[in-house]
C-alpha atoms as a PDB file:
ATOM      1  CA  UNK A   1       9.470  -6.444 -26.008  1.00  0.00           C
ATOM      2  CA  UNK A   2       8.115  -6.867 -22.741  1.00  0.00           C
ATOM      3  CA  UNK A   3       8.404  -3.521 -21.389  1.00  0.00           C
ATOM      4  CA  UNK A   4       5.112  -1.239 -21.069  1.00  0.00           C
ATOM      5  CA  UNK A   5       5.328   1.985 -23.917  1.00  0.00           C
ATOM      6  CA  UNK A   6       1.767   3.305 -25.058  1.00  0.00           C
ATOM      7  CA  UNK A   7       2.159   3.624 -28.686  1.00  0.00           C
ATOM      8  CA  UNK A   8       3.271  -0.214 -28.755  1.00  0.00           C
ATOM      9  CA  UNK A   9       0.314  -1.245 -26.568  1.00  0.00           C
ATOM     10  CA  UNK A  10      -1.683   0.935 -29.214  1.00  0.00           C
ATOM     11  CA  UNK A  11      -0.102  -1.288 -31.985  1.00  0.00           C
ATOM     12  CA  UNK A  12      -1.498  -4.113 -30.961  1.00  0.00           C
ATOM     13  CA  UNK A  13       1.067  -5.316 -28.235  1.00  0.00           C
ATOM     14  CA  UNK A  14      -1.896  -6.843 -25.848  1.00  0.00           C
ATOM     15  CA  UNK A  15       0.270  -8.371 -23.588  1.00  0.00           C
ATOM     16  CA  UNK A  16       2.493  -5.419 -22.408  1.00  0.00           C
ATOM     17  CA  UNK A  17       0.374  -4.563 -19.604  1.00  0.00           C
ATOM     18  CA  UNK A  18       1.000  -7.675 -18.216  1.00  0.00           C
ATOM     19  CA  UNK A  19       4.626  -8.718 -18.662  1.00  0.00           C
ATOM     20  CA  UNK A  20       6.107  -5.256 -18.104  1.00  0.00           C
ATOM     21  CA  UNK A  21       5.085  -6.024 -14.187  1.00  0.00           C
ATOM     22  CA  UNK A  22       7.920  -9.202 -13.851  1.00  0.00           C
ATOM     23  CA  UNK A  23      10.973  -6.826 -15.142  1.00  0.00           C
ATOM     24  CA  UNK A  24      12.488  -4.260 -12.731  1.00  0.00           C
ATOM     25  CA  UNK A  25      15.092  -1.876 -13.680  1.00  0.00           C
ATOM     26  CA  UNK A  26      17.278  -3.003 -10.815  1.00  0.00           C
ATOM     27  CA  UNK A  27      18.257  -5.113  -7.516  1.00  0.00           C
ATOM     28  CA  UNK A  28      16.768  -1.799  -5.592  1.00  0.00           C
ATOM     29  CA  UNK A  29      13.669  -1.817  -7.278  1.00  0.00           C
ATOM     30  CA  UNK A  30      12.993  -5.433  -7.130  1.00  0.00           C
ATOM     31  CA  UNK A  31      14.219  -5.418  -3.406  1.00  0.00           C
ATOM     32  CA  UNK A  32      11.535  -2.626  -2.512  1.00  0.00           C
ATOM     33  CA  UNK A  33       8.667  -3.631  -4.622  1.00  0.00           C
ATOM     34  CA  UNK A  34       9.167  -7.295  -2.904  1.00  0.00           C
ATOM     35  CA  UNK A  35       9.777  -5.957   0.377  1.00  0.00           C
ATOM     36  CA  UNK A  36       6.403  -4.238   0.420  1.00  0.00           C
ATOM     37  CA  UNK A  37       4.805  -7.071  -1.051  1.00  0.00           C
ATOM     38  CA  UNK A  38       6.266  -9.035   1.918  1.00  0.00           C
ATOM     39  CA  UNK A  39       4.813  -6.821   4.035  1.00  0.00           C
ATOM     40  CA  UNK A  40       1.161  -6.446   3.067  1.00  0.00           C
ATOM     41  CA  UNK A  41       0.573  -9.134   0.477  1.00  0.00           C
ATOM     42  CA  UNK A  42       0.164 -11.874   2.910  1.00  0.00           C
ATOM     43  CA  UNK A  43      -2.898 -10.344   4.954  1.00  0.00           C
ATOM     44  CA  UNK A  44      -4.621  -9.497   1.437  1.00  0.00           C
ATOM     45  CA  UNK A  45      -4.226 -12.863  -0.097  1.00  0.00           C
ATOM     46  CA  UNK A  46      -5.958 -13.760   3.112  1.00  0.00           C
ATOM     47  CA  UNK A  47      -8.709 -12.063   2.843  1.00  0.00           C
ATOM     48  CA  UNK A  48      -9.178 -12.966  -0.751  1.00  0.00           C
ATOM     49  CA  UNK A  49      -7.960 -16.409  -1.083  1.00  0.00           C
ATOM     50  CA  UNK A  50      -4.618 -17.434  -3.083  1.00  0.00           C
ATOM     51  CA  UNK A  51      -6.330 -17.613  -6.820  1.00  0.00           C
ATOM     52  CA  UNK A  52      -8.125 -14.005  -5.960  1.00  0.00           C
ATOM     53  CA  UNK A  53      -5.200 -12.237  -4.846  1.00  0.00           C
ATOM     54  CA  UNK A  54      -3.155 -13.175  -8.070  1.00  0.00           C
ATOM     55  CA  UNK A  55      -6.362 -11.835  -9.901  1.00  0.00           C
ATOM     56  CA  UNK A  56      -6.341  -8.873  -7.409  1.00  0.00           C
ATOM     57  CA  UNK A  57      -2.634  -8.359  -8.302  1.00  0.00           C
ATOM     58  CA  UNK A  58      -2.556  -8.788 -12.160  1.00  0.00           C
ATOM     59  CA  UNK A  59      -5.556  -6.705 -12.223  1.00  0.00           C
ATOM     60  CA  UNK A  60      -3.941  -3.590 -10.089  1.00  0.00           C
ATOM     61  CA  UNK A  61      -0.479  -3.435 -12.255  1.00  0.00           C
ATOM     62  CA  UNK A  62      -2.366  -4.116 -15.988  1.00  0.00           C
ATOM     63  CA  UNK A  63      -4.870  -0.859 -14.799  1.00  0.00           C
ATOM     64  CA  UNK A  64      -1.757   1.077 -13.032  1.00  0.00           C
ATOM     65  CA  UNK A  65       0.093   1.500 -16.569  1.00  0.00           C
ATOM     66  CA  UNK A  66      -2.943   1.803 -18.167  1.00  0.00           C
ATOM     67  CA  UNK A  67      -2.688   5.281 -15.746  1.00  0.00           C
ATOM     68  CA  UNK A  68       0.663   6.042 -18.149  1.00  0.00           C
ATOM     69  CA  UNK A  69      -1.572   6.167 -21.254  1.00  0.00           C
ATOM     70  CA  UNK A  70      -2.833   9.375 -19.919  1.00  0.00           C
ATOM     71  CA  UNK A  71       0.185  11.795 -19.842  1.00  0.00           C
ATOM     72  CA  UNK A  72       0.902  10.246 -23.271  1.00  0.00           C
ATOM     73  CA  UNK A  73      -2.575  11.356 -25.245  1.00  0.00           C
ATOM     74  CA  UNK A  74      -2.184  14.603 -23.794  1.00  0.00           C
ATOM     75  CA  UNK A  75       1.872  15.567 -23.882  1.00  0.00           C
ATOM     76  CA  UNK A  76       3.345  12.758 -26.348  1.00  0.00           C
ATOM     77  CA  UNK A  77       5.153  11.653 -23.376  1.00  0.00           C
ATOM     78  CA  UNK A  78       6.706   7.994 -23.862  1.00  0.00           C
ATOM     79  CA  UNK A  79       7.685   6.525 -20.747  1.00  0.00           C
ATOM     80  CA  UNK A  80       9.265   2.743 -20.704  1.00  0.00           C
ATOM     81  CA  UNK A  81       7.394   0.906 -17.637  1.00  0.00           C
ATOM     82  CA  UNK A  82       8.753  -1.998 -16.051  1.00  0.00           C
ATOM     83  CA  UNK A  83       7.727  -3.059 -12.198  1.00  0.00           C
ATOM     84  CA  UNK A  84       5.724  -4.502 -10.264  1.00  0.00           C
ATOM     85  CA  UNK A  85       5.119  -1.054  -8.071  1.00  0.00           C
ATOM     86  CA  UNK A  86       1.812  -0.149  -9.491  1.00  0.00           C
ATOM     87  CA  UNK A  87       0.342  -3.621  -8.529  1.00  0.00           C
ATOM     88  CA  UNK A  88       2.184  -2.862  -4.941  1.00  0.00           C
ATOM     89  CA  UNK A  89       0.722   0.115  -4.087  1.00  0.00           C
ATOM     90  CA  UNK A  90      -2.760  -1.518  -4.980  1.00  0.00           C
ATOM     91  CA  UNK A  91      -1.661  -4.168  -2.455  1.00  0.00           C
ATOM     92  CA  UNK A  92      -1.209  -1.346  -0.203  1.00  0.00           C
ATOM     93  CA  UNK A  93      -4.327   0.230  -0.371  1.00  0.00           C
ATOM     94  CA  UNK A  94      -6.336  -3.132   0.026  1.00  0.00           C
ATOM     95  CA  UNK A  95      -4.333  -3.909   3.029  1.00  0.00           C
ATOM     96  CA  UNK A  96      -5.470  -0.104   4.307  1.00  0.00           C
ATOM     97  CA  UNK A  97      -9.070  -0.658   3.367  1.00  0.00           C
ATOM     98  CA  UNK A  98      -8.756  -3.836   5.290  1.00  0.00           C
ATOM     99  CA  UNK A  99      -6.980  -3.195   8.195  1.00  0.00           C
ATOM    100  CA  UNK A 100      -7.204   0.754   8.505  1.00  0.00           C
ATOM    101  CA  UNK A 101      -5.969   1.025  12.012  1.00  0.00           C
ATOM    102  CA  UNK A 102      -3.223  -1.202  12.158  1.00  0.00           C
ATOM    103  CA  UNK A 103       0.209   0.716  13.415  1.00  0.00           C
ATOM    104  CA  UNK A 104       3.593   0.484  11.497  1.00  0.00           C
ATOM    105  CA  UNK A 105       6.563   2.309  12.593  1.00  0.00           C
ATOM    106  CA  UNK A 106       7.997   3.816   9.101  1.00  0.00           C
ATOM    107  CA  UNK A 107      12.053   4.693   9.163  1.00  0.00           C
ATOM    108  CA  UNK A 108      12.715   7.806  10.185  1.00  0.00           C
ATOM    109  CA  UNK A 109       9.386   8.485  11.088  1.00  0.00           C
ATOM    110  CA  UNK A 110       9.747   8.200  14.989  1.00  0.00           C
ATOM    111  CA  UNK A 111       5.690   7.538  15.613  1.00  0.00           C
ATOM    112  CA  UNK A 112       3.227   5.403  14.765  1.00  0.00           C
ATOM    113  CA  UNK A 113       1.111   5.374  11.331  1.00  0.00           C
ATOM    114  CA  UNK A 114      -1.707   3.433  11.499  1.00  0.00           C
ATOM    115  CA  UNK A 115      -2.612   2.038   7.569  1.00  0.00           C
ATOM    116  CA  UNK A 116      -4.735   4.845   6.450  1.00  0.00           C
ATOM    117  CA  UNK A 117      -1.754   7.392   7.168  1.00  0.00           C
ATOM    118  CA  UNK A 118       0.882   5.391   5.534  1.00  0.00           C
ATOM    119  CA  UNK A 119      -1.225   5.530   2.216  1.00  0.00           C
ATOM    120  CA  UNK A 120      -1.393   8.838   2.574  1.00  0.00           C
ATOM    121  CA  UNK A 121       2.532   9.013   3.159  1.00  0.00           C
ATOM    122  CA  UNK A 122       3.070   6.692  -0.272  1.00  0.00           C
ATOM    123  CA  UNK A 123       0.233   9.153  -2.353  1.00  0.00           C
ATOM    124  CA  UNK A 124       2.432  12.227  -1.269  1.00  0.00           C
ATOM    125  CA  UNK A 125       5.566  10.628  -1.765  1.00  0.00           C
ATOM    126  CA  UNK A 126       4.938  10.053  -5.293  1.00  0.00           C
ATOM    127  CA  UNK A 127       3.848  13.189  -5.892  1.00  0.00           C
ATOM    128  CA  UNK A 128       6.719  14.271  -4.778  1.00  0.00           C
ATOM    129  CA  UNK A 129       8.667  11.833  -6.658  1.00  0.00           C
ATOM    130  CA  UNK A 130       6.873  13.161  -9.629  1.00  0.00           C
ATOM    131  CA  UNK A 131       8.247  16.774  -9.610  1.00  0.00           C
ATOM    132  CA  UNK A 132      11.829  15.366  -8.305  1.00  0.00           C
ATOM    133  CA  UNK A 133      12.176  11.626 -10.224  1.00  0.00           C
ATOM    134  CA  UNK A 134      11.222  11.915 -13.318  1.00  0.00           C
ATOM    135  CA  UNK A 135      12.342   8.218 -14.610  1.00  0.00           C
ATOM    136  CA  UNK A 136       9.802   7.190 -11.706  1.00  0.00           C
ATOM    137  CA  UNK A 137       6.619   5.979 -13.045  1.00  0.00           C
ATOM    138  CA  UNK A 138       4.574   7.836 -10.419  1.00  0.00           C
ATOM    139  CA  UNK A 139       1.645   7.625 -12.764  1.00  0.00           C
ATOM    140  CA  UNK A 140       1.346   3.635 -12.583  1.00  0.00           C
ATOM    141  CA  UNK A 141       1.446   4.181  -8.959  1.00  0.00           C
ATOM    142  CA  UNK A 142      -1.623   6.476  -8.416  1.00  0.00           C
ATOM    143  CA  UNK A 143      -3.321   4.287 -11.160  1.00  0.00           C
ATOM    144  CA  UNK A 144      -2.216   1.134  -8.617  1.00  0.00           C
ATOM    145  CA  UNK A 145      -3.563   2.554  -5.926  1.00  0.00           C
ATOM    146  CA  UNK A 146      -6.613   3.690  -7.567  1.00  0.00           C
ATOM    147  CA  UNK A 147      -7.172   0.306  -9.090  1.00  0.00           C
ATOM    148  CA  UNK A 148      -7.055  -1.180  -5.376  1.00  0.00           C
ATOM    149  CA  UNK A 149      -9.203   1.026  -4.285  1.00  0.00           C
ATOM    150  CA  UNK A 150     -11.854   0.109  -6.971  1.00  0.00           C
ATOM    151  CA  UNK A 151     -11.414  -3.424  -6.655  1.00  0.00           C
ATOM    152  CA  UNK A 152     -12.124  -3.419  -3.160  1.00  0.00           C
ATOM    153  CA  UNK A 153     -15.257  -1.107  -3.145  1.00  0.00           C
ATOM    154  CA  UNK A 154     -16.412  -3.393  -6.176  1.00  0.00           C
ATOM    155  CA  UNK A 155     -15.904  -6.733  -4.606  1.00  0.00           C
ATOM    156  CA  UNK A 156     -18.531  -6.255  -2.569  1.00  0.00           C
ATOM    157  CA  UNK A 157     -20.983  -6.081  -5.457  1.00  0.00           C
ATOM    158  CA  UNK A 158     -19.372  -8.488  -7.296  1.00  0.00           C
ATOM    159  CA  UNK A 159     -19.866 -10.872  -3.986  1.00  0.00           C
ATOM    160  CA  UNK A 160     -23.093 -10.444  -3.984  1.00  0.00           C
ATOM    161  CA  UNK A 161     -24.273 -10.334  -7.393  1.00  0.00           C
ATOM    162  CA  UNK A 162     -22.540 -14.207  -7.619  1.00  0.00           C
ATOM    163  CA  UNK A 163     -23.847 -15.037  -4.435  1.00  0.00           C
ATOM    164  CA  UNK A 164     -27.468 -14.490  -6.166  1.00  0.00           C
ATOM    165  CA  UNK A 165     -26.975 -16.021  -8.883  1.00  0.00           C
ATOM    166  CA  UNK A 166     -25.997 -19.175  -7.236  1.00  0.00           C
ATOM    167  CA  UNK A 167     -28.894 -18.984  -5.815  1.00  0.00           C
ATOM    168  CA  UNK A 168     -31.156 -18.444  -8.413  1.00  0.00           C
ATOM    169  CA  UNK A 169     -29.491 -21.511 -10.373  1.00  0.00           C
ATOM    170  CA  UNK A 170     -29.920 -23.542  -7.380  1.00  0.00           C
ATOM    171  CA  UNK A 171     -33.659 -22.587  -6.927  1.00  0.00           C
ATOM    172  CA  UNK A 172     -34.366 -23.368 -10.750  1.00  0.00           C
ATOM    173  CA  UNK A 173     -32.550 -26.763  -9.993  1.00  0.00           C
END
């Protein structure tokens, strides 16, 4: 019921892009997703503000298993969705569009990554996870990560455009 499937969402069940990013198919998963989110969601909701953030965040994981929709239309494949990873690695990218040089020492890794790298690291991983995992959504985690990266080039725009109109209301005023 809550779970994200395409052919549901295509019969009518709206809400599954949202509610299939608060189950987790384990402790691990949970544990990981949050520890991430731990990580890198504090600086982001910074930058953004508490009530942007959660928009940030819903935003990334409903357009990271829209990603899934994809693979189905062309192969019939039906995957069952549940995490919060594709919102996580949106988190990611936002913190790496941020903060691009900041250094994080990654297990076993024994140098530095600044932000930019570890990106790359995650995008590469899940490809990898994609020939060698399948029950890994790797799809909702480009589409994550692409969604970040959208968000962030767009806010700009966005920014502005309300910053205008605020100030053509104010001038009519």
């Amino acid at each position: 019921w809550l779970g994200f499937q395409p052919d549901k969402l295509f019969q009518g069940w709206i809400w599954l892009p949202f509610t299939y990013q608060f189950l987790h198919a384990g402790l691990s998963h949970l544990f990981f997703n949050m520890l991430w989110l731990y990580f890198f969601g504090p600086d982001v909701e910074r930058l953004l503000g508490t009530r942007a953030f959660f928009r940030f965040y819903i935003i990334c994981g409903a357009g990271a298993v829209l990603a899934t929709i994809i693979p189905f239309v062309l192969t019939g494949k039906e995957p069952l969705v549940d995490g919060a990873s594709g919102a996580i690695m949106g988190v990611l990218v936002a913190f790496a569009m941020a903060e691009p040089d900041r250094q994080f020492f990654l297990f076993p890794i024994p140098f530095p990554l600044n932000a930019r790298a570890l990106v790359i690291v995650a995008f590469v991983m899940n490809i990898i996870y994609s020939q060698t995992a399948p029950s890994i959504s790797w799809e909702s985690h480009l589409g994550g990560m692409a969604m970040g990266f959208l968000y962030f080039k767009a806010l700009p725009m966005f920014t502005a455009f309300q910053t205008k109109r605020r100030k053509d209301s104010v001038q009519r005023k």
